[in-house]
ModelCIF file with pLDDT and N, C-alpha, C, O atoms, coordinates in Angstrom:
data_MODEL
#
_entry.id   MODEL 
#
_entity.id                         1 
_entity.type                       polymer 
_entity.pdbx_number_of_molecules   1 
#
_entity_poly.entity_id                      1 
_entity_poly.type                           'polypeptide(L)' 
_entity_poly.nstd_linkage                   no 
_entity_poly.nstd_monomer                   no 
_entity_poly.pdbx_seq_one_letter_code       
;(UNK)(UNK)(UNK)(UNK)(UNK)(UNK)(UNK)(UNK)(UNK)(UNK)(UNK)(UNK)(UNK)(UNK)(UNK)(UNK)
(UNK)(UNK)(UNK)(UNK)(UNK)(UNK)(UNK)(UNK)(UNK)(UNK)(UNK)(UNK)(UNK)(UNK)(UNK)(UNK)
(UNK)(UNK)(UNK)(UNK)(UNK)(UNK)
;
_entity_poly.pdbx_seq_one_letter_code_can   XXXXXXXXXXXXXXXXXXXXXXXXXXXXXXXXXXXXXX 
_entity_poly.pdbx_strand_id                 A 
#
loop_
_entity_poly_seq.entity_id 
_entity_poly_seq.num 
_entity_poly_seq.mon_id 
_entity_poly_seq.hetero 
1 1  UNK n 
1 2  UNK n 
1 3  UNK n 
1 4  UNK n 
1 5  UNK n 
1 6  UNK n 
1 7  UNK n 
1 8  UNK n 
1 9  UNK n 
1 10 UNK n 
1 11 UNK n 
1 12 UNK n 
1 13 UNK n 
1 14 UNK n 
1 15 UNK n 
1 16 UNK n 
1 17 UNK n 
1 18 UNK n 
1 19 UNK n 
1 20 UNK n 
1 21 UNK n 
1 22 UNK n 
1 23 UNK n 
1 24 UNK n 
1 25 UNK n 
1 26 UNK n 
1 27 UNK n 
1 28 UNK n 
1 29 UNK n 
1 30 UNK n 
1 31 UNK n 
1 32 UNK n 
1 33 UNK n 
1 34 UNK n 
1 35 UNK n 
1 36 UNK n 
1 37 UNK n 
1 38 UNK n 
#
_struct_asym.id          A 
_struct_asym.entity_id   1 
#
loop_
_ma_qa_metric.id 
_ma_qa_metric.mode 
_ma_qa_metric.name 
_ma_qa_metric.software_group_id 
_ma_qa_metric.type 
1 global pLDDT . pLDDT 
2 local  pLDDT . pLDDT 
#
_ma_qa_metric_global.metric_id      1 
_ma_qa_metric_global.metric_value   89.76 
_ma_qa_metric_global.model_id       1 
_ma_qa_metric_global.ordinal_id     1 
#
loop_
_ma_qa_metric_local.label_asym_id 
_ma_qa_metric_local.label_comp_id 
_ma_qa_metric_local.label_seq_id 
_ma_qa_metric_local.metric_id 
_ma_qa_metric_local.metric_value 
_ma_qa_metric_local.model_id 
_ma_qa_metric_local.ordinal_id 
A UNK 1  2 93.00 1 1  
A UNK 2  2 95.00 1 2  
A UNK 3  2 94.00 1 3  
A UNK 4  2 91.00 1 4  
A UNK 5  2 91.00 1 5  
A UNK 6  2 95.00 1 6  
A UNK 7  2 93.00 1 7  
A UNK 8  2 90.00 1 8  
A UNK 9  2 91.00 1 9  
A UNK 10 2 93.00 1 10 
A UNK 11 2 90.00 1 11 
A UNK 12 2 90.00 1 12 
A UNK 13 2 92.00 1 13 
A UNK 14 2 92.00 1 14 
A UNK 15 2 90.00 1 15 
A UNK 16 2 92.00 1 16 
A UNK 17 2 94.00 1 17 
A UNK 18 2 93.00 1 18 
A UNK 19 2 92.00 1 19 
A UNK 20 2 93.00 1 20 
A UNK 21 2 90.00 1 21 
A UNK 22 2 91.00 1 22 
A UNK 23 2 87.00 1 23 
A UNK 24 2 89.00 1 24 
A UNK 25 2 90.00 1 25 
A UNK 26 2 87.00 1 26 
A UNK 27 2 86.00 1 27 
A UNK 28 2 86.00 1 28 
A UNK 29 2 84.00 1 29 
A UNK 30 2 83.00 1 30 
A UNK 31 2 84.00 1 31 
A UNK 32 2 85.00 1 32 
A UNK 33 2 85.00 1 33 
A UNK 34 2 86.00 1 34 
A UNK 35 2 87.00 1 35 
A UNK 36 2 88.00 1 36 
A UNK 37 2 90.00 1 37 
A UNK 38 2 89.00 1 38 
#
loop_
_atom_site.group_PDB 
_atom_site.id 
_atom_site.type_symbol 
_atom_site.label_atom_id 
_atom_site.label_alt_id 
_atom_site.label_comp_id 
_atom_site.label_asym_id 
_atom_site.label_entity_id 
_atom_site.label_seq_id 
_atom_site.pdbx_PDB_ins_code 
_atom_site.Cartn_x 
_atom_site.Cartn_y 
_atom_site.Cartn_z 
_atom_site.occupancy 
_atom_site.B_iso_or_equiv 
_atom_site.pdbx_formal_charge 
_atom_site.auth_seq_id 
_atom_site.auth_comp_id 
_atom_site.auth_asym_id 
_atom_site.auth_atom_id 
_atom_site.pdbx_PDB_model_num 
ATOM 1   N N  . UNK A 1 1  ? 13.528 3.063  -1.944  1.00 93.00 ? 1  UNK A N  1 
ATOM 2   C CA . UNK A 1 1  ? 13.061 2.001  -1.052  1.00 93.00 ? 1  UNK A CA 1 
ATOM 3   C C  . UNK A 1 1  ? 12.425 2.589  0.211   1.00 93.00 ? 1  UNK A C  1 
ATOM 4   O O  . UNK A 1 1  ? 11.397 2.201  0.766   1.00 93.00 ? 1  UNK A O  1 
ATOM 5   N N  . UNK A 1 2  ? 13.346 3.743  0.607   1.00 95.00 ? 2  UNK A N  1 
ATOM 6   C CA . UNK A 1 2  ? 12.454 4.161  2.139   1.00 95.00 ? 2  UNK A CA 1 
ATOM 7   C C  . UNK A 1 2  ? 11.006 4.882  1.954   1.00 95.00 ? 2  UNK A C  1 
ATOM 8   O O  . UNK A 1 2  ? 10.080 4.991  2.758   1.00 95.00 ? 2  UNK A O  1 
ATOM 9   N N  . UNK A 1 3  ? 11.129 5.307  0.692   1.00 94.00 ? 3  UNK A N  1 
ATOM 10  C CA . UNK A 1 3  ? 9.543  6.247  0.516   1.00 94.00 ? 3  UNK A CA 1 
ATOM 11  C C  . UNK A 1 3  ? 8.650  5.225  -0.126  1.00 94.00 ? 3  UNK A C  1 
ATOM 12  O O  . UNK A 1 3  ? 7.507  5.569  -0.427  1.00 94.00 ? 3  UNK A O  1 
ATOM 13  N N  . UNK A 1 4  ? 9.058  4.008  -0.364  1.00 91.00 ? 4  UNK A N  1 
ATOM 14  C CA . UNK A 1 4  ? 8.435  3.205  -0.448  1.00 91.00 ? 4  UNK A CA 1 
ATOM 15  C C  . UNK A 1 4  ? 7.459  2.547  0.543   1.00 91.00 ? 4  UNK A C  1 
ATOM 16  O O  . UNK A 1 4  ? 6.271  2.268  0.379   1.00 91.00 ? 4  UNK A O  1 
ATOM 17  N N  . UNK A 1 5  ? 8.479  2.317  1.914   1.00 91.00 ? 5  UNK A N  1 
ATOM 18  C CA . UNK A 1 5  ? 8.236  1.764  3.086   1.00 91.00 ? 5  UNK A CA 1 
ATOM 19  C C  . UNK A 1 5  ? 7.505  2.819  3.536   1.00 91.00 ? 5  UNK A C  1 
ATOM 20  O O  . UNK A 1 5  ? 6.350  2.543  3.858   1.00 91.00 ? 5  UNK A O  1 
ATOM 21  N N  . UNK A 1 6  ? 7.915  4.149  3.669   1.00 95.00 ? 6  UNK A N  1 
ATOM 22  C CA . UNK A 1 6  ? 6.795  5.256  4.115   1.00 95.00 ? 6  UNK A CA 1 
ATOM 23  C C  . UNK A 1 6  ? 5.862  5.224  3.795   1.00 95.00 ? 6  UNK A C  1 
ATOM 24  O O  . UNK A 1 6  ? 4.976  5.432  4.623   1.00 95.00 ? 6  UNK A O  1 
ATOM 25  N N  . UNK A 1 7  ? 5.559  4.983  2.597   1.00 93.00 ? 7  UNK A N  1 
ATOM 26  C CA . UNK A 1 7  ? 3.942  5.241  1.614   1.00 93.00 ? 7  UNK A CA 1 
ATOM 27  C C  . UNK A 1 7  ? 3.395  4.607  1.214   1.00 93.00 ? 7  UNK A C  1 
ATOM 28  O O  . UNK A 1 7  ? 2.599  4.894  0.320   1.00 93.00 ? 7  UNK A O  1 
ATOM 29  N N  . UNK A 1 8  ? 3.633  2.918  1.894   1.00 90.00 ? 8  UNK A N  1 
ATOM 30  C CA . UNK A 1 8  ? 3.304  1.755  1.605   1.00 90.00 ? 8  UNK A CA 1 
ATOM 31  C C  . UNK A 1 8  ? 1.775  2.050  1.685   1.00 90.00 ? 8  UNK A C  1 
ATOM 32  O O  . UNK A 1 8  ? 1.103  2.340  0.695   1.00 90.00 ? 8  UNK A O  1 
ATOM 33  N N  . UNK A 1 9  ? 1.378  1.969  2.723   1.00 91.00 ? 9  UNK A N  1 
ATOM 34  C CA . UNK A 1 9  ? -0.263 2.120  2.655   1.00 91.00 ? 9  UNK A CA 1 
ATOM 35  C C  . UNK A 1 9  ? -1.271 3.325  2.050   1.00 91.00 ? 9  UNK A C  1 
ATOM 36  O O  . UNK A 1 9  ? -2.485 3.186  1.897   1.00 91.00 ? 9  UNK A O  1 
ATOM 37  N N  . UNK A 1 10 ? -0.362 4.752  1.685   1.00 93.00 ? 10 UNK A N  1 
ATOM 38  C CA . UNK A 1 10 ? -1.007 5.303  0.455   1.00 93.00 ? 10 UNK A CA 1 
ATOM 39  C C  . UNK A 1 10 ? -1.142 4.828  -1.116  1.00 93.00 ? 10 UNK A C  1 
ATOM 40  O O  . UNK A 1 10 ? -2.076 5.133  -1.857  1.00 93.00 ? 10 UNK A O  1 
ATOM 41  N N  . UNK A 1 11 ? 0.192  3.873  -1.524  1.00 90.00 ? 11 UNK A N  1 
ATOM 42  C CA . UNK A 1 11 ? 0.399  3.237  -2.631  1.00 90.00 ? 11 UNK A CA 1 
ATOM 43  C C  . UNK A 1 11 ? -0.374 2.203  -2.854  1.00 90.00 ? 11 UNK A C  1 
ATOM 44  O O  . UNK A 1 11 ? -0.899 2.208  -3.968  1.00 90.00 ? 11 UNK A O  1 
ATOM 45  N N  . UNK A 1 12 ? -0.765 0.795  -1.765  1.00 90.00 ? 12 UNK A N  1 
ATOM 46  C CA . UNK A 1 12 ? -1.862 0.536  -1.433  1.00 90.00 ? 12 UNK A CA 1 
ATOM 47  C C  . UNK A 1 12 ? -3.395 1.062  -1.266  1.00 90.00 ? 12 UNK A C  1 
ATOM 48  O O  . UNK A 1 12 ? -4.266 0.311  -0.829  1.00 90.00 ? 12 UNK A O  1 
ATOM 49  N N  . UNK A 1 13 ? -3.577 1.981  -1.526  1.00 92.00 ? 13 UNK A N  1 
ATOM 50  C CA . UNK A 1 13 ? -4.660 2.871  -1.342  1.00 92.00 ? 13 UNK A CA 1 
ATOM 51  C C  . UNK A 1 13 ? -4.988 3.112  -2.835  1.00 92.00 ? 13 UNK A C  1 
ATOM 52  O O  . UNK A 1 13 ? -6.064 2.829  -3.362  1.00 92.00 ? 13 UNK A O  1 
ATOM 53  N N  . UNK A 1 14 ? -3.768 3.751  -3.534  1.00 92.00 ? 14 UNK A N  1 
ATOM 54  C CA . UNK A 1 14 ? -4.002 3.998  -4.853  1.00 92.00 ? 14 UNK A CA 1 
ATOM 55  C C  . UNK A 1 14 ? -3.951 3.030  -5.709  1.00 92.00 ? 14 UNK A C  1 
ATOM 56  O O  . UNK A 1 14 ? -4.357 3.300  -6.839  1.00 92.00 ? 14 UNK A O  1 
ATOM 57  N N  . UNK A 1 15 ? -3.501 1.786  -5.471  1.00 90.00 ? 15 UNK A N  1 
ATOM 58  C CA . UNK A 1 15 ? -3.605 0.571  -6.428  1.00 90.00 ? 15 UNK A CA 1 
ATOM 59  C C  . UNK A 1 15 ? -5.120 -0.280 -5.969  1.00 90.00 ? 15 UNK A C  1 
ATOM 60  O O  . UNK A 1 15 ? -5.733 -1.160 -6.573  1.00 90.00 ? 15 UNK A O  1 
ATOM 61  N N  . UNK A 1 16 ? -5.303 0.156  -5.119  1.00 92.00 ? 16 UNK A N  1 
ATOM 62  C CA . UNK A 1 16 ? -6.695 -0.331 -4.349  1.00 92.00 ? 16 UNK A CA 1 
ATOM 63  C C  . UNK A 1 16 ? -7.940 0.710  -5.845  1.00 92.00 ? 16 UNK A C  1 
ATOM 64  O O  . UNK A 1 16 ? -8.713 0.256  -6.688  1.00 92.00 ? 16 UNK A O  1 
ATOM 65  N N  . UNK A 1 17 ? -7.584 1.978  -5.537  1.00 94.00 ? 17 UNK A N  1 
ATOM 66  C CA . UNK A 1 17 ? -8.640 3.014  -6.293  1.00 94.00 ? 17 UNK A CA 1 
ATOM 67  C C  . UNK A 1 17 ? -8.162 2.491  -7.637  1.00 94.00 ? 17 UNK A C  1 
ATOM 68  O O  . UNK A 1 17 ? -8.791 1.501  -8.011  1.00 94.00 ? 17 UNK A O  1 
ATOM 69  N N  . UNK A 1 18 ? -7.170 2.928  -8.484  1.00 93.00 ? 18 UNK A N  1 
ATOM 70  C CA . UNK A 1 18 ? -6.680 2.406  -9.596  1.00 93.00 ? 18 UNK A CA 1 
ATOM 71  C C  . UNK A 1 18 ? -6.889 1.180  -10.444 1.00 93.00 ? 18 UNK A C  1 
ATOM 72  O O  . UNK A 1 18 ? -7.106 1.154  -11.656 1.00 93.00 ? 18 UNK A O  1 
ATOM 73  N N  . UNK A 1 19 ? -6.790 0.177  -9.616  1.00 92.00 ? 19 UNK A N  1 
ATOM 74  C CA . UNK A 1 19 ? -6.524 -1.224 -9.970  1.00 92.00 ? 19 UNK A CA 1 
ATOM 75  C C  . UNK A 1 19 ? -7.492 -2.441 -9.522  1.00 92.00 ? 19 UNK A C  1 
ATOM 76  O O  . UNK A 1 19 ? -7.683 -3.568 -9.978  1.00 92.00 ? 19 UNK A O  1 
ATOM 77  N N  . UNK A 1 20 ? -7.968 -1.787 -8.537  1.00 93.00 ? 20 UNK A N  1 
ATOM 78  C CA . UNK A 1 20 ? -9.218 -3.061 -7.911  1.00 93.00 ? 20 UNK A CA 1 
ATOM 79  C C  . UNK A 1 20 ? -8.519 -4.012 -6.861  1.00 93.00 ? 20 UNK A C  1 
ATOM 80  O O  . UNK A 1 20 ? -9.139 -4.910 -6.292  1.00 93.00 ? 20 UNK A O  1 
ATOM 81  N N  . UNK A 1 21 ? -6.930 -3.696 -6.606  1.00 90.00 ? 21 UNK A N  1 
ATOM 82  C CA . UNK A 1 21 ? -5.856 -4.695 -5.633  1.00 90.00 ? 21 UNK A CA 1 
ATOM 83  C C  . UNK A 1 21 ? -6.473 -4.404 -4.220  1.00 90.00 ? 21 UNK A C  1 
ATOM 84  O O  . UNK A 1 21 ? -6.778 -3.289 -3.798  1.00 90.00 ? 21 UNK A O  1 
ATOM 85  N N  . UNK A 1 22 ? -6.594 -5.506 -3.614  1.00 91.00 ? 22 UNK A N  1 
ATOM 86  C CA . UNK A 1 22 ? -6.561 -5.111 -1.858  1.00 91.00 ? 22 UNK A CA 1 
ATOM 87  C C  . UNK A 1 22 ? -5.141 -5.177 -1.753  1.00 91.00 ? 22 UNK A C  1 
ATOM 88  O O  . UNK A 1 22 ? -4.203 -5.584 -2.438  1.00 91.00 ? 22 UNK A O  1 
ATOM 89  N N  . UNK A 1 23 ? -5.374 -4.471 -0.328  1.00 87.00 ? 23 UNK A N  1 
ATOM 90  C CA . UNK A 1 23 ? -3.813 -4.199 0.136   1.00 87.00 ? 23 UNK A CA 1 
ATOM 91  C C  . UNK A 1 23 ? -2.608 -5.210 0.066   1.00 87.00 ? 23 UNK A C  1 
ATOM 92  O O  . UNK A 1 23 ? -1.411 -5.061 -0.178  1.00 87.00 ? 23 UNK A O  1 
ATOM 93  N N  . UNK A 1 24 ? -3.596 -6.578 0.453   1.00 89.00 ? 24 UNK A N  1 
ATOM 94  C CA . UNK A 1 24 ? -2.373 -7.509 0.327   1.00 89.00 ? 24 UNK A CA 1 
ATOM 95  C C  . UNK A 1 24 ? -2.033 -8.295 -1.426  1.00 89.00 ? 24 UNK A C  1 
ATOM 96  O O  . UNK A 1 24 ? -1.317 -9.266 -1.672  1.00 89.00 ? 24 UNK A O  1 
ATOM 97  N N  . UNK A 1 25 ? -2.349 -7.962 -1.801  1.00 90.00 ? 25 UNK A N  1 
ATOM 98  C CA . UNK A 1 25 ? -2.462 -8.064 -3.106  1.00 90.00 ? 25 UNK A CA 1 
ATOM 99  C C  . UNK A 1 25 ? -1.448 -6.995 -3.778  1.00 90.00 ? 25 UNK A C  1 
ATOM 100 O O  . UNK A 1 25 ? -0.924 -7.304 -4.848  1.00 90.00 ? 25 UNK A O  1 
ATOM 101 N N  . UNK A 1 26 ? -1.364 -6.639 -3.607  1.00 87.00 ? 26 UNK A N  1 
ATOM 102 C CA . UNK A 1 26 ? -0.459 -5.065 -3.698  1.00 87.00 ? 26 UNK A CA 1 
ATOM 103 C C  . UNK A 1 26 ? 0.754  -5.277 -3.446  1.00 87.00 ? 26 UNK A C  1 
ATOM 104 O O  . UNK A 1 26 ? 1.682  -5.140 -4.243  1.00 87.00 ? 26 UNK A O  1 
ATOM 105 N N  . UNK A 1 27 ? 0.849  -5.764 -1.871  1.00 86.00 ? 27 UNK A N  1 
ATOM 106 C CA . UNK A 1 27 ? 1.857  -5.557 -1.620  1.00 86.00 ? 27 UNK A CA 1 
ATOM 107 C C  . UNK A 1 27 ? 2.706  -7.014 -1.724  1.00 86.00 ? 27 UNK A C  1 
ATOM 108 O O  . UNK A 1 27 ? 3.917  -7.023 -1.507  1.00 86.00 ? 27 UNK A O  1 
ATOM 109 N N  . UNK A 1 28 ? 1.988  -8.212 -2.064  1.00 86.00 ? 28 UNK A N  1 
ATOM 110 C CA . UNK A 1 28 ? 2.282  -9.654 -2.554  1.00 86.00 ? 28 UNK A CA 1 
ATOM 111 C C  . UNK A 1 28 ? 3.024  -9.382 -4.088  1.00 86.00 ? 28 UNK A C  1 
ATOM 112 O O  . UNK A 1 28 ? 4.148  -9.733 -4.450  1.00 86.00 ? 28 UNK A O  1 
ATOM 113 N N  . UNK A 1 29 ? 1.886  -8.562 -4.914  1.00 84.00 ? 29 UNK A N  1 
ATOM 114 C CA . UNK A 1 29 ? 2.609  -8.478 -6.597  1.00 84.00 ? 29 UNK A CA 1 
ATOM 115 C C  . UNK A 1 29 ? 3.500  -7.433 -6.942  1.00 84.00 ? 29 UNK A C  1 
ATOM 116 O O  . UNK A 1 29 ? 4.172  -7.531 -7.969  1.00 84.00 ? 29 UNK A O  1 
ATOM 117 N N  . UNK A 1 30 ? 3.599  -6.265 -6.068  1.00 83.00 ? 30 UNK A N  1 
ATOM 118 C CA . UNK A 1 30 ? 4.176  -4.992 -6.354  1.00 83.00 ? 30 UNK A CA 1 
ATOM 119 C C  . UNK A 1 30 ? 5.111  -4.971 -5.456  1.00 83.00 ? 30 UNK A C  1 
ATOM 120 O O  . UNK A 1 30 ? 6.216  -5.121 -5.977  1.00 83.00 ? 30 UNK A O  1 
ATOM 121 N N  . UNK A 1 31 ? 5.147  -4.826 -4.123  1.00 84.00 ? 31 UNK A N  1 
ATOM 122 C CA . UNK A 1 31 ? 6.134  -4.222 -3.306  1.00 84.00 ? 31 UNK A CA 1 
ATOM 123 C C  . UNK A 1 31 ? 6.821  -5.530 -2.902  1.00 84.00 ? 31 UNK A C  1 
ATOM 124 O O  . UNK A 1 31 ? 7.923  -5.161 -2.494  1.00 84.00 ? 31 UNK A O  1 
ATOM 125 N N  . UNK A 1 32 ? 6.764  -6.709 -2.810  1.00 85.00 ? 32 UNK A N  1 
ATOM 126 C CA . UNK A 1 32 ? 7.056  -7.720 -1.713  1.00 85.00 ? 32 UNK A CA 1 
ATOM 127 C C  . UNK A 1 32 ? 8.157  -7.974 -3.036  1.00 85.00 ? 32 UNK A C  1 
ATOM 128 O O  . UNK A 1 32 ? 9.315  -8.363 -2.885  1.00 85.00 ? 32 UNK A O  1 
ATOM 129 N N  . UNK A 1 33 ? 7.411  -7.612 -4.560  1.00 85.00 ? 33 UNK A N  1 
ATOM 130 C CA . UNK A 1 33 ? 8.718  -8.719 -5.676  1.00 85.00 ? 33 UNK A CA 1 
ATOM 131 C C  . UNK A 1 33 ? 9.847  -7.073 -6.173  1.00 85.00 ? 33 UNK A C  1 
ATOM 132 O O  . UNK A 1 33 ? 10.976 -7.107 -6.661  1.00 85.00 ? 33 UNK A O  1 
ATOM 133 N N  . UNK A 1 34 ? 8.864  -5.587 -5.755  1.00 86.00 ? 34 UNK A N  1 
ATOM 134 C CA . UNK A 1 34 ? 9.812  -4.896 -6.445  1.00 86.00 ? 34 UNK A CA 1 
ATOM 135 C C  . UNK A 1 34 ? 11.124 -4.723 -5.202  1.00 86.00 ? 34 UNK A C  1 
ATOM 136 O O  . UNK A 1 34 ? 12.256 -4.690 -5.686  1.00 86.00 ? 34 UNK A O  1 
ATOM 137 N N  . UNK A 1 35 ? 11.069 -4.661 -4.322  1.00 87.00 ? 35 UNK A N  1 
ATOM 138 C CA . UNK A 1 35 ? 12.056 -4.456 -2.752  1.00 87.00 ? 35 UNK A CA 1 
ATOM 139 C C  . UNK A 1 35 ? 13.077 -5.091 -3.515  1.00 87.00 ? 35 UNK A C  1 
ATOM 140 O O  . UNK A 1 35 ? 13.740 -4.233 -4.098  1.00 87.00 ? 35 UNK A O  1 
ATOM 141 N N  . UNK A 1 36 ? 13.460 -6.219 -3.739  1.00 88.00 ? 36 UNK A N  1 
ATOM 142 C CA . UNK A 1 36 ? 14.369 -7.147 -4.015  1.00 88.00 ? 36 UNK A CA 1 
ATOM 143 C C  . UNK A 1 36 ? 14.996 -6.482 -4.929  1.00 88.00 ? 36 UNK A C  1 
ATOM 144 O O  . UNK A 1 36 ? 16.028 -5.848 -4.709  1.00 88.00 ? 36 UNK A O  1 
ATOM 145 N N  . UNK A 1 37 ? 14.395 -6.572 -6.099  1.00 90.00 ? 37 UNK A N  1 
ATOM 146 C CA . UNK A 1 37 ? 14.668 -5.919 -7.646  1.00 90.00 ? 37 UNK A CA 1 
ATOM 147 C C  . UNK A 1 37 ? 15.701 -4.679 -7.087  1.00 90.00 ? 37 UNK A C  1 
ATOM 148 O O  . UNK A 1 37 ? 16.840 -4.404 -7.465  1.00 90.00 ? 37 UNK A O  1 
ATOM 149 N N  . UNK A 1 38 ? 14.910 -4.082 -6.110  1.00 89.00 ? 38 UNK A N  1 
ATOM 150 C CA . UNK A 1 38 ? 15.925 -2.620 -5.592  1.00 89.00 ? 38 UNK A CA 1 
ATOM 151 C C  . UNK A 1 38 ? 16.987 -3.029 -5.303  1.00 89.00 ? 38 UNK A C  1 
ATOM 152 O O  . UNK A 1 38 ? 17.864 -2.254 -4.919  1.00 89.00 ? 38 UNK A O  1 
#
């Protein structure tokens, strides 16, 4: 979870290059539903 929160906006970056996600998009489908799951 914390290297999550650290690297939020490189992970964002790479789902941006990867995937075509803007940041908030990213962090709406990936980080905002996986946090919890943790």
């Amino acid at each position: 979870q914390q290297a999550i929160r650290n690297h939020e906006t490189r992970l964002a970056e790479a789902m941006k290059k990867d995937l075509g996600k803007s940041a908030g998009e990213s962090y709406m489908c990936d980080v905002f539903v996986f946090m919890p799951e943790l």
